[in-house]
PDB file of N, CA and C in Angstrom:
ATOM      1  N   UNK A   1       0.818  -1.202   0.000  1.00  0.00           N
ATOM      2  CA  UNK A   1       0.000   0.000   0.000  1.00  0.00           C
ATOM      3  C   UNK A   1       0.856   1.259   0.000  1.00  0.00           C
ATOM      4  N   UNK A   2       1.856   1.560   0.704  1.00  0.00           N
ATOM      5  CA  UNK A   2       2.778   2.226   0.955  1.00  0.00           C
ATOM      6  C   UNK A   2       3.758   2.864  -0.660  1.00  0.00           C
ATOM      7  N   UNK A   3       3.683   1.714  -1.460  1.00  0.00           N
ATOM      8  CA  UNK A   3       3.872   1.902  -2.220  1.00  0.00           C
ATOM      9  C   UNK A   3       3.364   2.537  -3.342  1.00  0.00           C
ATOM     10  N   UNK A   4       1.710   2.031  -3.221  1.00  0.00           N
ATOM     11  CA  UNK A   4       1.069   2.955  -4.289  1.00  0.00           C
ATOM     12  C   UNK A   4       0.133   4.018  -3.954  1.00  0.00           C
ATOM     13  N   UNK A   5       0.811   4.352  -2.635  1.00  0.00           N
ATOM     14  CA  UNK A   5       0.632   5.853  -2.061  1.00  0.00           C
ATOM     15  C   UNK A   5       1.287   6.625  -2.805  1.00  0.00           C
ATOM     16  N   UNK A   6       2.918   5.917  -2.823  1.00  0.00           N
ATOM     17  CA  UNK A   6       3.658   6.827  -3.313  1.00  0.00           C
ATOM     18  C   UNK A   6       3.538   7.177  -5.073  1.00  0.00           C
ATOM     19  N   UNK A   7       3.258   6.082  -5.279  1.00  0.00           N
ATOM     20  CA  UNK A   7       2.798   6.470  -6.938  1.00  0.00           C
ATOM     21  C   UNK A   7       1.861   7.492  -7.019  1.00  0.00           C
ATOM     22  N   UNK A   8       0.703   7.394  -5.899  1.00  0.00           N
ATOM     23  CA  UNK A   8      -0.057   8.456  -6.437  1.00  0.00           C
ATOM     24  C   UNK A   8       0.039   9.940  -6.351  1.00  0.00           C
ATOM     25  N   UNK A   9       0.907  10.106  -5.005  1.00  0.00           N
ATOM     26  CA  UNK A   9       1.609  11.240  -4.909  1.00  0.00           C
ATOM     27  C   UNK A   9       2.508  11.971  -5.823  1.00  0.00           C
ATOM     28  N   UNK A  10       3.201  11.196  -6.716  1.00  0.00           N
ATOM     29  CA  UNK A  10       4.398  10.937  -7.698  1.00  0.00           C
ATOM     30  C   UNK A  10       3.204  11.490  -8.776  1.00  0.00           C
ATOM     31  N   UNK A  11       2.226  11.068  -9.223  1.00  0.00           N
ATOM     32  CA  UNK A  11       1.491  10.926 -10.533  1.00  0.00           C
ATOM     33  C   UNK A  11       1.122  12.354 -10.264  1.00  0.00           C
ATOM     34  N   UNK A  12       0.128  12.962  -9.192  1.00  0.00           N
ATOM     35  CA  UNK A  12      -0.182  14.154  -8.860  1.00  0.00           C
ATOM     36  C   UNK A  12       0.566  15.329  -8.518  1.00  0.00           C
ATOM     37  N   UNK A  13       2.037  15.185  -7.981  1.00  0.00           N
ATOM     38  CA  UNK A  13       2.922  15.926  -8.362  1.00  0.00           C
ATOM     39  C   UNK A  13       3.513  16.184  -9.741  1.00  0.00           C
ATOM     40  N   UNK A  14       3.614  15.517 -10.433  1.00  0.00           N
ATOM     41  CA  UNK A  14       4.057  15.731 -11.798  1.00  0.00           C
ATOM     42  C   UNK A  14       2.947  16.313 -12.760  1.00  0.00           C
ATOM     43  N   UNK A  15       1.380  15.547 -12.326  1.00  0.00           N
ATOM     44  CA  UNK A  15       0.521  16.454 -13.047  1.00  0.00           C
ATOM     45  C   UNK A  15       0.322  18.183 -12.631  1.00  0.00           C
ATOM     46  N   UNK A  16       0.790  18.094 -11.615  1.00  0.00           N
ATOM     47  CA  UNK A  16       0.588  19.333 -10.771  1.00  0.00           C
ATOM     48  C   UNK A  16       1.307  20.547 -11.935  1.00  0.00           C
ATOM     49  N   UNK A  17       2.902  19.894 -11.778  1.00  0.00           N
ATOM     50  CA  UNK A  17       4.024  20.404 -12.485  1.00  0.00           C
ATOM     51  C   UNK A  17       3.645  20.683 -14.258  1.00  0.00           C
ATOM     52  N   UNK A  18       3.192  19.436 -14.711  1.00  0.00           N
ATOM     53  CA  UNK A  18       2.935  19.784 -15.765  1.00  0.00           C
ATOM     54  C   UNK A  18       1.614  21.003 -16.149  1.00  0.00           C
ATOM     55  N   UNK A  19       0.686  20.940 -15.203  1.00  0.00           N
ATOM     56  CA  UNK A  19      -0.625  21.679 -15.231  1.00  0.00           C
ATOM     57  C   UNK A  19       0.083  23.253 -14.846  1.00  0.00           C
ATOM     58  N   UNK A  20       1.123  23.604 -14.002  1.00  0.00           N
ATOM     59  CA  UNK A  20       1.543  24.930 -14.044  1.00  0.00           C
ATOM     60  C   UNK A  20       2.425  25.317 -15.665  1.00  0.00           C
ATOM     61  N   UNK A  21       2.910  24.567 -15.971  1.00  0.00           N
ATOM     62  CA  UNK A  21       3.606  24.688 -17.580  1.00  0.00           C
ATOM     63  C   UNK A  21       3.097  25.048 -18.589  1.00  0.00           C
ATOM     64  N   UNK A  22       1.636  24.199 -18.553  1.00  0.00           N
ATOM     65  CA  UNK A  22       0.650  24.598 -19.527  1.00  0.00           C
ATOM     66  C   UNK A  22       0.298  25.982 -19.164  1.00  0.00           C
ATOM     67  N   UNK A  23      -0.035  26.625 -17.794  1.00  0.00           N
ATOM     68  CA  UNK A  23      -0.611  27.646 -17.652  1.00  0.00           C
ATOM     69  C   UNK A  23       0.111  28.776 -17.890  1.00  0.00           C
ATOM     70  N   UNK A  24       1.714  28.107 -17.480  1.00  0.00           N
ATOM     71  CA  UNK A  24       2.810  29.924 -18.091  1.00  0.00           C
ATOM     72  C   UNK A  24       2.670  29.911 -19.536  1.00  0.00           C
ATOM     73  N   UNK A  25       2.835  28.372 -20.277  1.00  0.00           N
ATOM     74  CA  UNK A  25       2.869  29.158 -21.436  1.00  0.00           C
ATOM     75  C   UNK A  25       1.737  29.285 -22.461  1.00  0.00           C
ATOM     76  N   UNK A  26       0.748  29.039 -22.037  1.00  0.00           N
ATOM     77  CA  UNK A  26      -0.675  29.693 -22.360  1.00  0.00           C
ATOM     78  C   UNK A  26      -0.476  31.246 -22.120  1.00  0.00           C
ATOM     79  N   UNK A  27      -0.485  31.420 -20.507  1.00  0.00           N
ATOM     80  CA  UNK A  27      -0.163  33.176 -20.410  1.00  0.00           C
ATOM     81  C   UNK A  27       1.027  33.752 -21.351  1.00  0.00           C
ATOM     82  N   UNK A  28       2.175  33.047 -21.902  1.00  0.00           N
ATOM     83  CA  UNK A  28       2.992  33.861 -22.699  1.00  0.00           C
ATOM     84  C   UNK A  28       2.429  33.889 -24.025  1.00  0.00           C
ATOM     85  N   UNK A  29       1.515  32.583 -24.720  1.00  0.00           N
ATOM     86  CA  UNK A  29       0.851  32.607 -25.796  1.00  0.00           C
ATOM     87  C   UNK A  29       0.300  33.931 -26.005  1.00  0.00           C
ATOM     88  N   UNK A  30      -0.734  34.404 -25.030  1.00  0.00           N
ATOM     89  CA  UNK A  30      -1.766  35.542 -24.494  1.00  0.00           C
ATOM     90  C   UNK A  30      -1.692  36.482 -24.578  1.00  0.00           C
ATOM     91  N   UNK A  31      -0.330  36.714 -23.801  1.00  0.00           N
ATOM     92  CA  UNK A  31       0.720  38.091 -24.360  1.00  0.00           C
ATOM     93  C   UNK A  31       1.315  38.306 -25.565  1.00  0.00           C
ATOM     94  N   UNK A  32       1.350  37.248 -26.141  1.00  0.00           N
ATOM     95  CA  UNK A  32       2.381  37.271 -27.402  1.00  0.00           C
ATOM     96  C   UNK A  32       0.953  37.477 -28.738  1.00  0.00           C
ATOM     97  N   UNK A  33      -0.134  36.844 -28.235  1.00  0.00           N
ATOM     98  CA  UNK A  33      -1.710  37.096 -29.108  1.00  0.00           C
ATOM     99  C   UNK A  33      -1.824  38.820 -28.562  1.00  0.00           C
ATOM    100  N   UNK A  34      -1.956  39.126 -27.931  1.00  0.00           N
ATOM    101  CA  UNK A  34      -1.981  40.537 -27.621  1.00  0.00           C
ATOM    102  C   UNK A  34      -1.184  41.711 -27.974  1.00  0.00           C
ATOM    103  N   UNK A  35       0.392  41.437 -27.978  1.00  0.00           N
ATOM    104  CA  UNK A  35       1.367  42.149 -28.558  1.00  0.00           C
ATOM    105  C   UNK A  35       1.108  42.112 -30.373  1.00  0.00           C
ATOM    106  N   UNK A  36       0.959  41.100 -30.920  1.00  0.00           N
ATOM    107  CA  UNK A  36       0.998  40.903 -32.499  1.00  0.00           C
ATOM    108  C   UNK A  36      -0.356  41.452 -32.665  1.00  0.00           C
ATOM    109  N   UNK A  37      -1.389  41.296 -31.823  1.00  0.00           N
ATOM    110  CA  UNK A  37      -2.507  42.879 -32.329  1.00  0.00           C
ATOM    111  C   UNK A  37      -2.263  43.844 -32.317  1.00  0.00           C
ATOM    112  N   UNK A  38      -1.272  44.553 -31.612  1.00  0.00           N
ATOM    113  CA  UNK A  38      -0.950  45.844 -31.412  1.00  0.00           C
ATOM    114  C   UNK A  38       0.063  46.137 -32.627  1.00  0.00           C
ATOM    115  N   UNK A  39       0.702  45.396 -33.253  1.00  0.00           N
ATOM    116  CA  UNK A  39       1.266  45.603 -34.234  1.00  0.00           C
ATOM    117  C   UNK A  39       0.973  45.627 -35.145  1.00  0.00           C
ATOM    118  N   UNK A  40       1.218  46.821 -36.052  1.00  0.00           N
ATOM    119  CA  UNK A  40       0.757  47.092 -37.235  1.00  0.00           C
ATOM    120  C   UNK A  40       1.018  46.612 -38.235  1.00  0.00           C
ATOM    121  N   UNK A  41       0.620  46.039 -39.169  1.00  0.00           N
ATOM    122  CA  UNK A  41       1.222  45.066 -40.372  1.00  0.00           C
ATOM    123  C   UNK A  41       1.234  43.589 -40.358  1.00  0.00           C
ATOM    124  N   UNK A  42       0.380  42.904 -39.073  1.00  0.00           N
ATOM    125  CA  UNK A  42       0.840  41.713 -38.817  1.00  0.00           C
ATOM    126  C   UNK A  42      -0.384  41.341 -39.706  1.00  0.00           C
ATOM    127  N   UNK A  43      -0.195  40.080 -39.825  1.00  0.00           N
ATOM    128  CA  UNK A  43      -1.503  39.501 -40.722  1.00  0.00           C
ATOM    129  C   UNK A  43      -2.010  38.640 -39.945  1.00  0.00           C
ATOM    130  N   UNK A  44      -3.823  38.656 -39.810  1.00  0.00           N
ATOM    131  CA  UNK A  44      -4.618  38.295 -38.948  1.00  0.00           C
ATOM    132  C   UNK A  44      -4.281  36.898 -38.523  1.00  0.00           C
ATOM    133  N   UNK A  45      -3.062  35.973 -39.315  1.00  0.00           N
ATOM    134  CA  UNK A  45      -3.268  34.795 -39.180  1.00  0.00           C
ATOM    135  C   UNK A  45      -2.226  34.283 -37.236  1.00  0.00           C
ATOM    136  N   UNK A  46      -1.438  35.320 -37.490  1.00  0.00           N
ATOM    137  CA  UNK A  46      -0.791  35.622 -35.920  1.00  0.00           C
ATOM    138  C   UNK A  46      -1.794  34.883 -35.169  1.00  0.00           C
ATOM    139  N   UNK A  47      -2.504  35.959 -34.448  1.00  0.00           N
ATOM    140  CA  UNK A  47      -3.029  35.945 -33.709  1.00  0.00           C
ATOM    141  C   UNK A  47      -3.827  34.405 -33.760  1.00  0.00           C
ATOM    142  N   UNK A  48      -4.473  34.363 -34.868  1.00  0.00           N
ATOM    143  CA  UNK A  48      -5.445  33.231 -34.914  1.00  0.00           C
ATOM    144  C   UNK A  48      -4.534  31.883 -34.280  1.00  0.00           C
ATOM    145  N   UNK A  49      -3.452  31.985 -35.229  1.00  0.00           N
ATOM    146  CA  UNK A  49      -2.696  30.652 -34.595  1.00  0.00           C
ATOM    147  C   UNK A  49      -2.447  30.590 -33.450  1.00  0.00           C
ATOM    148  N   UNK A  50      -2.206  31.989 -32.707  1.00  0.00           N
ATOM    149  CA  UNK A  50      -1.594  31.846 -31.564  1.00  0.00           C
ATOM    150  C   UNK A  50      -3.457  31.458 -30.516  1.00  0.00           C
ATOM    151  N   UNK A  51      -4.254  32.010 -30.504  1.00  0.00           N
ATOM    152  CA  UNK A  51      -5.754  31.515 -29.947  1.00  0.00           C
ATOM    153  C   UNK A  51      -5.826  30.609 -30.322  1.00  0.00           C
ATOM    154  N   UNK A  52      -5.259  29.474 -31.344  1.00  0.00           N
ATOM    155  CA  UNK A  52      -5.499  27.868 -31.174  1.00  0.00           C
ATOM    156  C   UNK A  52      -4.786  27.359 -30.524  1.00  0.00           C
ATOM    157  N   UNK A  53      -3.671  27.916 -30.015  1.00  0.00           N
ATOM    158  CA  UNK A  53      -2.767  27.270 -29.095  1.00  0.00           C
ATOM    159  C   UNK A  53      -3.189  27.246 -27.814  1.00  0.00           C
ATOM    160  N   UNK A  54      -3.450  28.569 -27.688  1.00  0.00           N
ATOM    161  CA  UNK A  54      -4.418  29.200 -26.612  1.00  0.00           C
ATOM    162  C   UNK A  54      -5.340  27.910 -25.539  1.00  0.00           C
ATOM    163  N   UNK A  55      -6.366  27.668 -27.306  1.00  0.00           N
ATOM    164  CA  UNK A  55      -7.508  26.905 -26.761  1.00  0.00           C
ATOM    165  C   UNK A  55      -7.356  25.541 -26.653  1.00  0.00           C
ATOM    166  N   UNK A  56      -6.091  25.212 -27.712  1.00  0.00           N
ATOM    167  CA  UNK A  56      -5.090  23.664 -26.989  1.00  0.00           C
ATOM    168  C   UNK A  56      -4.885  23.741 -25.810  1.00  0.00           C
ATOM    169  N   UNK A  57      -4.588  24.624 -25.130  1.00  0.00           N
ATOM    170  CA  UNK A  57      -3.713  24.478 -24.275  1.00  0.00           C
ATOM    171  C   UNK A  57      -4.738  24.035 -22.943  1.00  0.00           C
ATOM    172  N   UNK A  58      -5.871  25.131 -23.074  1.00  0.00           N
ATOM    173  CA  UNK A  58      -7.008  24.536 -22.555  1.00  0.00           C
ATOM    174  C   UNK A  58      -7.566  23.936 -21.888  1.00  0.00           C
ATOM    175  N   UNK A  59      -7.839  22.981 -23.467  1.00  0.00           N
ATOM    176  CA  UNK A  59      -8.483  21.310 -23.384  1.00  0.00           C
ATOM    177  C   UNK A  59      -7.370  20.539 -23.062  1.00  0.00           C
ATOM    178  N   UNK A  60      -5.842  20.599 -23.107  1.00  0.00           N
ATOM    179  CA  UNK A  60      -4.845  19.785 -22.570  1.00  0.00           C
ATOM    180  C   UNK A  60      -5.316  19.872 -20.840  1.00  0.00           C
ATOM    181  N   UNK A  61      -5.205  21.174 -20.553  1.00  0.00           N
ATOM    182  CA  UNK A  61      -5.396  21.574 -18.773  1.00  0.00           C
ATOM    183  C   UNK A  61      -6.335  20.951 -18.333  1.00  0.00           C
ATOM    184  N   UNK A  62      -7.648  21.234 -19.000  1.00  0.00           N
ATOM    185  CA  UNK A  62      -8.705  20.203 -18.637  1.00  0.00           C
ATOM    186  C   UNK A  62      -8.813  19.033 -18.427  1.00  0.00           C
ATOM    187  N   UNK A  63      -8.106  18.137 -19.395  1.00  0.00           N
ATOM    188  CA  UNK A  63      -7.557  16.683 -19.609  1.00  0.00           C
ATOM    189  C   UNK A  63      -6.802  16.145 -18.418  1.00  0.00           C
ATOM    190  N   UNK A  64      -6.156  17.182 -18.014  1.00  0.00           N
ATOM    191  CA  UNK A  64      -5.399  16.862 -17.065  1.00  0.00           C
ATOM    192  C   UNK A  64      -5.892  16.830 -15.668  1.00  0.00           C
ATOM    193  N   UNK A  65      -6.717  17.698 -15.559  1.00  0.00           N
ATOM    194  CA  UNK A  65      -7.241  18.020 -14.322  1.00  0.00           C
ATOM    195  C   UNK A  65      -8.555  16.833 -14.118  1.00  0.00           C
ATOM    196  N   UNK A  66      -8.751  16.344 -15.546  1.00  0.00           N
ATOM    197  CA  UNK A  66      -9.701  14.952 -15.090  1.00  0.00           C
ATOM    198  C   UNK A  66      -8.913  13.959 -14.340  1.00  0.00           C
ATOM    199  N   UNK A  67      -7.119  13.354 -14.965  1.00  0.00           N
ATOM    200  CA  UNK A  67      -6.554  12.368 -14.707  1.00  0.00           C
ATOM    201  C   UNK A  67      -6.568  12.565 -13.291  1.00  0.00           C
ATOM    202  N   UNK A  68      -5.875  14.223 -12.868  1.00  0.00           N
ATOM    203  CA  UNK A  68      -6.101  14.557 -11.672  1.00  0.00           C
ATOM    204  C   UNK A  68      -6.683  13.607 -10.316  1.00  0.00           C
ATOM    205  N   UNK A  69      -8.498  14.397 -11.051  1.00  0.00           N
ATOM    206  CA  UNK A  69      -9.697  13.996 -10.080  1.00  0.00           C
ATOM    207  C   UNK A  69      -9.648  12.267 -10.312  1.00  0.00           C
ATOM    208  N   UNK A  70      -9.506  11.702 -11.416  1.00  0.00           N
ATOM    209  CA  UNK A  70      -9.721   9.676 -10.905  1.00  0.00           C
ATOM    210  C   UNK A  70      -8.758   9.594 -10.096  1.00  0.00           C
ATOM    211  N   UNK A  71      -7.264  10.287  -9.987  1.00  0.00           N
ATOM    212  CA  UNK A  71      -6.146   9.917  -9.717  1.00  0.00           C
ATOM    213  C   UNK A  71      -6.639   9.980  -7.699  1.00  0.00           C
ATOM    214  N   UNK A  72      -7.195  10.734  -7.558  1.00  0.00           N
ATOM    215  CA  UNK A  72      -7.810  11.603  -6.493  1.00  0.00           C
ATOM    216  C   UNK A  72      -8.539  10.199  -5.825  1.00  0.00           C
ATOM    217  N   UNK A  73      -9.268  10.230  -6.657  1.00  0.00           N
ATOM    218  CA  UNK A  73     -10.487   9.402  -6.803  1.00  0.00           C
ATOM    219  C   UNK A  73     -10.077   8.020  -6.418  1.00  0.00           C
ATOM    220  N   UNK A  74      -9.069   7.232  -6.966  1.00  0.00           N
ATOM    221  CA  UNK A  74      -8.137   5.931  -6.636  1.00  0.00           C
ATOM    222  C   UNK A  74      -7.628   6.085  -5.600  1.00  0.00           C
ATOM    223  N   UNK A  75      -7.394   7.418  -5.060  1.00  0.00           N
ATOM    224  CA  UNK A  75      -5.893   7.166  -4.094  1.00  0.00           C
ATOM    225  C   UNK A  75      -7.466   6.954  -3.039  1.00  0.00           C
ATOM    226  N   UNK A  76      -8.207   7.814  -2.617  1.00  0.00           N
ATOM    227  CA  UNK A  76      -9.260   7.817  -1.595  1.00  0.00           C
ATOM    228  C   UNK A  76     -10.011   6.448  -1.889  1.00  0.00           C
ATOM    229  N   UNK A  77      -9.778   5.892  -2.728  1.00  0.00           N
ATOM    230  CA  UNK A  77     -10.489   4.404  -2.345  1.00  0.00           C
ATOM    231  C   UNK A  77      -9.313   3.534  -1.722  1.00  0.00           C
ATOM    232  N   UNK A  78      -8.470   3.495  -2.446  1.00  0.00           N
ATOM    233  CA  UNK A  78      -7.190   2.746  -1.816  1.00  0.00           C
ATOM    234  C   UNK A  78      -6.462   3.313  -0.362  1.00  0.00           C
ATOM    235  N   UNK A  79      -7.057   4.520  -0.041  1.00  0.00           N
ATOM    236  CA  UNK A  79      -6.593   5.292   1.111  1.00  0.00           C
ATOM    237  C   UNK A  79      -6.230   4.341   1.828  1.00  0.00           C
TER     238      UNK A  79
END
């Protein structure tokens, strides 16, 4: 048991880690979609690409935050 405590701790720390990664560089996406509007001459496709990354980035966070909650979800049954 002891053991796959520690896995789950291990699994939820790393999702943790990865779920802050997604979120800086979503926020630098954000800024960087925001700066290339302010610039004059850019062509609309900037931005667009950069709001699909945006909204990847998202549905990745989301994804994650499900594995999260079963992960949650396993450890409190196996508690």
């Amino acid at each position: 048991m002891a053991d796959g405590n520690l896995n789950f701790s291990s699994a939820k720390s790393g999702l943790g880690e990865a779920m802050d990664d997604i979120f800086d560089v979503r926020a630098a996406l954000m800024g960087a979609q925001a700066l290339s509007e302010k610039i004059s001459g850019v062509g609309e496709s900037v931005p667009r690409i950069l709001e699909k990354a945006c909204e990847e980035l998202r549905r990745i966070a989301g994804l994650l935050d499900e594995v999260e909650l079963a992960i949650s979800n396993r450890e409190k049954e196996h508690g």
